[in-house]
N, C-alpha and C. Protein backbone atom coordinates (compact mmCIF):
# COMPACT_ATOMS: atom_id res chain seq x y z
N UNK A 1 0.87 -1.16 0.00
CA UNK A 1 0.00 0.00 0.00
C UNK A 1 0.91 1.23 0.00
N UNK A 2 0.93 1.93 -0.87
CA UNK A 2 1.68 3.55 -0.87
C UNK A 2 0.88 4.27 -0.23
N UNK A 3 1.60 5.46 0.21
CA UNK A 3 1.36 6.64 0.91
C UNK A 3 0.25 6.93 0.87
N UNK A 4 -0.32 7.50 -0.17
CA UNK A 4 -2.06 7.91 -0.81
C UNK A 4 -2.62 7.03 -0.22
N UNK A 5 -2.89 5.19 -0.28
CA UNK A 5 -3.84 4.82 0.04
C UNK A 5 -3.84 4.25 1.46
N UNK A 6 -2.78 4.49 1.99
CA UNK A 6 -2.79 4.63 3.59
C UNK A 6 -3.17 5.53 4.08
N UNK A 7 -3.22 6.65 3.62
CA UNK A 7 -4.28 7.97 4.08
C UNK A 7 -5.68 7.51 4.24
N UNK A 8 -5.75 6.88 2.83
CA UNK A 8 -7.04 6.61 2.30
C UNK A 8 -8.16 5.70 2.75
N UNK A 9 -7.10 4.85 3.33
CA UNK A 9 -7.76 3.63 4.12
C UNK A 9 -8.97 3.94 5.54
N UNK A 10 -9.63 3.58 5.59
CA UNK A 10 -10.73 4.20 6.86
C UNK A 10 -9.89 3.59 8.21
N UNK A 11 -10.54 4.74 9.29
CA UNK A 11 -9.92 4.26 10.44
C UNK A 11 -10.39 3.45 11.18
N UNK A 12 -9.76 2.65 11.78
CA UNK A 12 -10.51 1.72 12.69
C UNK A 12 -10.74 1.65 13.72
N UNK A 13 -11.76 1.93 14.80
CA UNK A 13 -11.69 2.32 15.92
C UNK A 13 -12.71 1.16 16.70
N UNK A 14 -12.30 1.14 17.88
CA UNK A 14 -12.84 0.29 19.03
C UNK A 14 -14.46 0.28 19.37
N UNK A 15 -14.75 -1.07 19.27
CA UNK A 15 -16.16 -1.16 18.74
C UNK A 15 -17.30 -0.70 19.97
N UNK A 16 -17.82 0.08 19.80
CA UNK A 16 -18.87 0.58 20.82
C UNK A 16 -19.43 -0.34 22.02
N UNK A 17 -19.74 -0.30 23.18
CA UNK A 17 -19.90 -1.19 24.07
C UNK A 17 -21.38 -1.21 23.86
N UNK A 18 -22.34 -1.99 23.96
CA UNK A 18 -23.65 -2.29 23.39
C UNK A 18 -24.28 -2.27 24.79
N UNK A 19 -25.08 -2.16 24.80
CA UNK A 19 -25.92 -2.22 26.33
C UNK A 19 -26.73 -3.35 26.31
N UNK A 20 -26.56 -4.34 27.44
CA UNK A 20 -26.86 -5.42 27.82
C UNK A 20 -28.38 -5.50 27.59
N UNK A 21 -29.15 -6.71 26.48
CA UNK A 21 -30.43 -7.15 26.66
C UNK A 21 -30.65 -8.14 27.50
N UNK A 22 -31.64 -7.44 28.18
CA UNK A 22 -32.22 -8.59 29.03
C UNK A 22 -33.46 -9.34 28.64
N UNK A 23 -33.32 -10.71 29.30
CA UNK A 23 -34.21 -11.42 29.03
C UNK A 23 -34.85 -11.66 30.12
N UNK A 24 -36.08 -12.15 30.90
CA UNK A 24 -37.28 -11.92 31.87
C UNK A 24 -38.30 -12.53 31.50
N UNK A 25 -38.59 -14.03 32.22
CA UNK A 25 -39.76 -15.00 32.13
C UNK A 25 -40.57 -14.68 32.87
N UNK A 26 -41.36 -14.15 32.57
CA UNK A 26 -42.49 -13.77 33.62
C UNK A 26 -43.41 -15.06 34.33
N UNK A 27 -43.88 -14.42 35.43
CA UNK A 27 -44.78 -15.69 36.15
C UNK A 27 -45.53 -16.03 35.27
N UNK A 28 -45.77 -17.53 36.30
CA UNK A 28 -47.19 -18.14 34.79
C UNK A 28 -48.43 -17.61 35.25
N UNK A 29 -49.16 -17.29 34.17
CA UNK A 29 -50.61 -16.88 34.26
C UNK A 29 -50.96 -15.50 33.79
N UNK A 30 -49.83 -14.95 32.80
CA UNK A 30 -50.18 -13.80 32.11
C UNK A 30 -49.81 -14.71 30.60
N UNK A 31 -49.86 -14.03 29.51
CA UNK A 31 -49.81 -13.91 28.38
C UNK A 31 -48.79 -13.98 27.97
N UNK A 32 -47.94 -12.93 28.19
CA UNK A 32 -47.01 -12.69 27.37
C UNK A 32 -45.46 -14.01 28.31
N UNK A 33 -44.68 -14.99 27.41
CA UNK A 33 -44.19 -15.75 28.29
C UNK A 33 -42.32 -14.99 28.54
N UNK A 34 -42.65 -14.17 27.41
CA UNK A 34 -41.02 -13.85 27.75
C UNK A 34 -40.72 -12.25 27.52
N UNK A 35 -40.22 -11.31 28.36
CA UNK A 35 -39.65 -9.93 27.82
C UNK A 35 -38.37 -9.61 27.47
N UNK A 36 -37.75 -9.11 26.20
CA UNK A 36 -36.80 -8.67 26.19
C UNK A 36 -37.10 -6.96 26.35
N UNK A 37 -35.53 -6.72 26.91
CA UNK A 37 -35.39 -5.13 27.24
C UNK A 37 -34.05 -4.72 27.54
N UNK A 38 -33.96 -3.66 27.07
CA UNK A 38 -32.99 -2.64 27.21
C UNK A 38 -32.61 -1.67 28.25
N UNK A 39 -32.12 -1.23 28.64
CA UNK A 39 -32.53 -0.05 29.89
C UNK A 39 -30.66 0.78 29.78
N UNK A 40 -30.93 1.72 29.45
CA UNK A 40 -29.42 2.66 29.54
C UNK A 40 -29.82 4.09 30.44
N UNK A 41 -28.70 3.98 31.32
CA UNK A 41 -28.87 5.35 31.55
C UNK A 41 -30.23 5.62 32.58
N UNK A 42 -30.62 4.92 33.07
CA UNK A 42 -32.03 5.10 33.55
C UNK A 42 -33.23 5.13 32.68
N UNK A 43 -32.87 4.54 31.41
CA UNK A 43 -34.05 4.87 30.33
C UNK A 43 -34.41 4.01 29.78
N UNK A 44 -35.18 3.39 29.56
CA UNK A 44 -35.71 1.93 28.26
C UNK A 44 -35.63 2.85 26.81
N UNK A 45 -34.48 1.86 26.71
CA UNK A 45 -34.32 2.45 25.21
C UNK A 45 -35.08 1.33 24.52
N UNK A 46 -35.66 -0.57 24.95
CA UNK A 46 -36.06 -1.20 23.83
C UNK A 46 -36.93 -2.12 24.86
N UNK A 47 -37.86 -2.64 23.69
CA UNK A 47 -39.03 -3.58 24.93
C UNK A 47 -39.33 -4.34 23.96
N UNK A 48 -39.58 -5.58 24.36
CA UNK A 48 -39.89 -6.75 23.12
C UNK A 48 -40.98 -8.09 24.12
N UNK A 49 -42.32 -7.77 23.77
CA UNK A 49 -43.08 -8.32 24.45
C UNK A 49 -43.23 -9.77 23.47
N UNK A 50 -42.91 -11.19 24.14
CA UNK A 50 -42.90 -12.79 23.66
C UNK A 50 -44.18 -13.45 23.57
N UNK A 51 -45.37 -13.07 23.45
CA UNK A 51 -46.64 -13.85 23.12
C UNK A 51 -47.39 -12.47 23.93
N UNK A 52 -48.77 -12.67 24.23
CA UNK A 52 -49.42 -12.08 24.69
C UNK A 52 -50.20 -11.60 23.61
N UNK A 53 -51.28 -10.32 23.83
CA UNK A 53 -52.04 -9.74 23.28
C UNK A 53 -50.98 -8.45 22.36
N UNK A 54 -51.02 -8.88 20.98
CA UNK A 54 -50.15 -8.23 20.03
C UNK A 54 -49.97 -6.50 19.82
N UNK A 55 -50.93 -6.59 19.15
CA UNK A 55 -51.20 -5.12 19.22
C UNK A 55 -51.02 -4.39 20.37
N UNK A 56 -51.94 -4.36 21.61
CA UNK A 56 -51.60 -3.96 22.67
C UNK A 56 -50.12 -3.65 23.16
N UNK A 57 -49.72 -5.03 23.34
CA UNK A 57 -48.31 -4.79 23.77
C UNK A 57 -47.18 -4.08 22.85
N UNK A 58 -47.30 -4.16 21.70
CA UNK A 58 -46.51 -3.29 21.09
C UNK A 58 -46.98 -1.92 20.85
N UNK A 59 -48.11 -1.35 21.47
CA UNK A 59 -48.73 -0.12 21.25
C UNK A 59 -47.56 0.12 22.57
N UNK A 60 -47.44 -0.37 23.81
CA UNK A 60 -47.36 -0.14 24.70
C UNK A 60 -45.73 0.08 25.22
N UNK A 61 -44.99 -1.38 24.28
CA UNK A 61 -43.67 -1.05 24.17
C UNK A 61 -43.21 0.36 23.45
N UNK A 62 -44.03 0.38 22.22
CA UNK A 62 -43.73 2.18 21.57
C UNK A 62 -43.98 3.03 22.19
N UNK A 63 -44.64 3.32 23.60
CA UNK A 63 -44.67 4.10 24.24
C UNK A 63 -43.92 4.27 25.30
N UNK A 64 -43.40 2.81 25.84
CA UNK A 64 -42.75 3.36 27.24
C UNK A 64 -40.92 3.89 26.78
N UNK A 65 -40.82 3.29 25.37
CA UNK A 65 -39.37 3.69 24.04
C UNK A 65 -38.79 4.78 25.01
N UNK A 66 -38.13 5.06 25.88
CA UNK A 66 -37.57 6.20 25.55
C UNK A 66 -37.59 7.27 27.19
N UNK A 67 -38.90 6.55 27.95
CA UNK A 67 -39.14 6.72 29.38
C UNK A 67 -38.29 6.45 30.44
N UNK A 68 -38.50 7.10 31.32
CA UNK A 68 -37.58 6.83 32.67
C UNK A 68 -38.32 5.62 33.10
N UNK A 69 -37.17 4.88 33.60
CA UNK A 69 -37.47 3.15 34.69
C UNK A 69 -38.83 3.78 35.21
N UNK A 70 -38.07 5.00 36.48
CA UNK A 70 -39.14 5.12 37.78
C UNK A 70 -40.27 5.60 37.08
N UNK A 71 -40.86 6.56 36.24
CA UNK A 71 -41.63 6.92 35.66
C UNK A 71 -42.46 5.57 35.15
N UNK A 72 -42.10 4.44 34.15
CA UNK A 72 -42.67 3.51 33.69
C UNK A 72 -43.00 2.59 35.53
N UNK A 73 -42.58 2.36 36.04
CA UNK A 73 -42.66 2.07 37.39
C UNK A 73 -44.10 2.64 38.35
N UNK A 74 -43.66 3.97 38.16
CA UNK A 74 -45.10 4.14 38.84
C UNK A 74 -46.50 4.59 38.03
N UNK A 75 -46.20 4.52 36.39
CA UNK A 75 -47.29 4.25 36.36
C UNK A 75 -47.67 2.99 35.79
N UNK A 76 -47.28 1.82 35.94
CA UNK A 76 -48.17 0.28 35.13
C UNK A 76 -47.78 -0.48 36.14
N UNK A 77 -46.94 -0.26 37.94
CA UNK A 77 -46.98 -1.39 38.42
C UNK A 77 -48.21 -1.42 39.32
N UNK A 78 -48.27 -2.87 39.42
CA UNK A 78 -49.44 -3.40 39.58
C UNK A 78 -50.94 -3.09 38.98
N UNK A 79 -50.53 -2.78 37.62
CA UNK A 79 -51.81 -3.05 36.50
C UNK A 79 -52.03 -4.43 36.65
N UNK A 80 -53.38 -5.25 36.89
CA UNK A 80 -53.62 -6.41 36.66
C UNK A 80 -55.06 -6.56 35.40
N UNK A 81 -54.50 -8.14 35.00
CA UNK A 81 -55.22 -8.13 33.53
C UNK A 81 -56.78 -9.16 33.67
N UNK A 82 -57.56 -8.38 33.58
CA UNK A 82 -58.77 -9.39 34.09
C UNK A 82 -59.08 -9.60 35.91
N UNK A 83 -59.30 -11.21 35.55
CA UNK A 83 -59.05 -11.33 37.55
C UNK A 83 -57.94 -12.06 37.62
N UNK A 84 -56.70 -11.74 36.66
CA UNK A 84 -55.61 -12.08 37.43
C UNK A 84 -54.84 -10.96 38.43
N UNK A 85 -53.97 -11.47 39.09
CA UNK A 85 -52.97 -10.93 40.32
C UNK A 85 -52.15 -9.62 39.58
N UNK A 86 -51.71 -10.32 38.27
CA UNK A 86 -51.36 -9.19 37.39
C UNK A 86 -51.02 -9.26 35.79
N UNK A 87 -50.26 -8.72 35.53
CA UNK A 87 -50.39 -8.20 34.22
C UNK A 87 -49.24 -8.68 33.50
N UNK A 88 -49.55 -8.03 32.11
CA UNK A 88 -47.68 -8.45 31.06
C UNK A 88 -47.13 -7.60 31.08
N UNK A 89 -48.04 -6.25 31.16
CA UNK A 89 -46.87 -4.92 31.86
C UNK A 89 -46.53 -4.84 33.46
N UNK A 90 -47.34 -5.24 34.31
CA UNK A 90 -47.17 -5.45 36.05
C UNK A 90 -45.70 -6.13 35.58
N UNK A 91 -45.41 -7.40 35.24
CA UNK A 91 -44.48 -8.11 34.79
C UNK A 91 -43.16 -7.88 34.42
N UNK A 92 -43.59 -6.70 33.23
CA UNK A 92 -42.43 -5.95 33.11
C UNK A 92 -41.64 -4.81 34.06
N UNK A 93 -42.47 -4.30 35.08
CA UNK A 93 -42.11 -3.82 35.62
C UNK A 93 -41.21 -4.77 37.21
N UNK A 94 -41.80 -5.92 36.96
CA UNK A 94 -40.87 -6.79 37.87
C UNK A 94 -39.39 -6.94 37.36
N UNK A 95 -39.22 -7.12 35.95
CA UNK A 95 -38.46 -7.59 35.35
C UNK A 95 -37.34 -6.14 35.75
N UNK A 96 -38.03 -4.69 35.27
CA UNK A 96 -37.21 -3.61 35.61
C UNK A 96 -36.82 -3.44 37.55
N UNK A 97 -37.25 -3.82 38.14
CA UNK A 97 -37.48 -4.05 39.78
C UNK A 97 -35.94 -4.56 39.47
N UNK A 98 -35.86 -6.06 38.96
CA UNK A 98 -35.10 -6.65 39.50
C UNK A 98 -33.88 -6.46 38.82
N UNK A 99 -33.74 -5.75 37.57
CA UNK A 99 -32.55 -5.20 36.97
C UNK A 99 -32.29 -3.97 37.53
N UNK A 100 -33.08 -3.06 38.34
CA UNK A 100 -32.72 -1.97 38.99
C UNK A 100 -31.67 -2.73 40.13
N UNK A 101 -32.46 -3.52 41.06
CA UNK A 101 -31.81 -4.19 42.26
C UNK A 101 -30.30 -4.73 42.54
N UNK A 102 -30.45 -5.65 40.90
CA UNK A 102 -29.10 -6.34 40.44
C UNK A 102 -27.94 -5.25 40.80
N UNK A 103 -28.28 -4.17 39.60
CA UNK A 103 -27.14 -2.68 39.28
C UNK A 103 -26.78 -1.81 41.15
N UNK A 104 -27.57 -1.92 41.86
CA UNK A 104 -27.88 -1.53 43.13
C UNK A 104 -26.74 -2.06 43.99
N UNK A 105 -26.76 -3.40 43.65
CA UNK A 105 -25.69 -4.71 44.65
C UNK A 105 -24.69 -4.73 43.93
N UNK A 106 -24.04 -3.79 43.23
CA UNK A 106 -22.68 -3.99 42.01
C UNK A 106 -22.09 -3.59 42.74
């Protein structure tokens, strides 16, 4: 390679650190059987609801996109769905409970 295309060549730089997805089986007796999620910074950057009621839950993941934990926290925990105990969002907010807790005990 000569001079010119060693200029030319792109630089290579150290690959961005990705922020950990989590995965979260929720109790049995809701819908949805599995959540993936994101959380940076205090924020859900991504939500990926595994069975449940479709539409809904992805109306619901596009909304919480972008929200604070505590904010999504106090408002959907302990939403329950029908006459169950609780919900696929109650759920998710267990799931954020216990990834808050984890980061807490580091």
């Amino acid at each position: 390679m000569d001079n010119a295309q060693l200029h030319m060549a792109p630089m290579i730089s150290a690959p961005a650190t990705q922020p950990k997805m989590e995965h979260y089986v929720p109790e049995k007796g809701v819908c949805t059987k599995e959540i993936n999620f994101v959380v940076e910074n205090g924020s859900i950057d991504y939500v990926e609801f595994g069975g449940g009621c479709e539409g809904n839950l992805k109306a619901i993941a596009s909304m919480i996109e972008g929200m604070h934990v505590d904010f999504v926290l106090d408002r959907f925990s302990g939403i329950t769905c029908g006459s169950k105990s609780t919900s696929c969002v109650d759920q998710l907010c267990h799931a954020l409970r216990e990834k808050m807790a984890k980061e807490q005990s580091k």
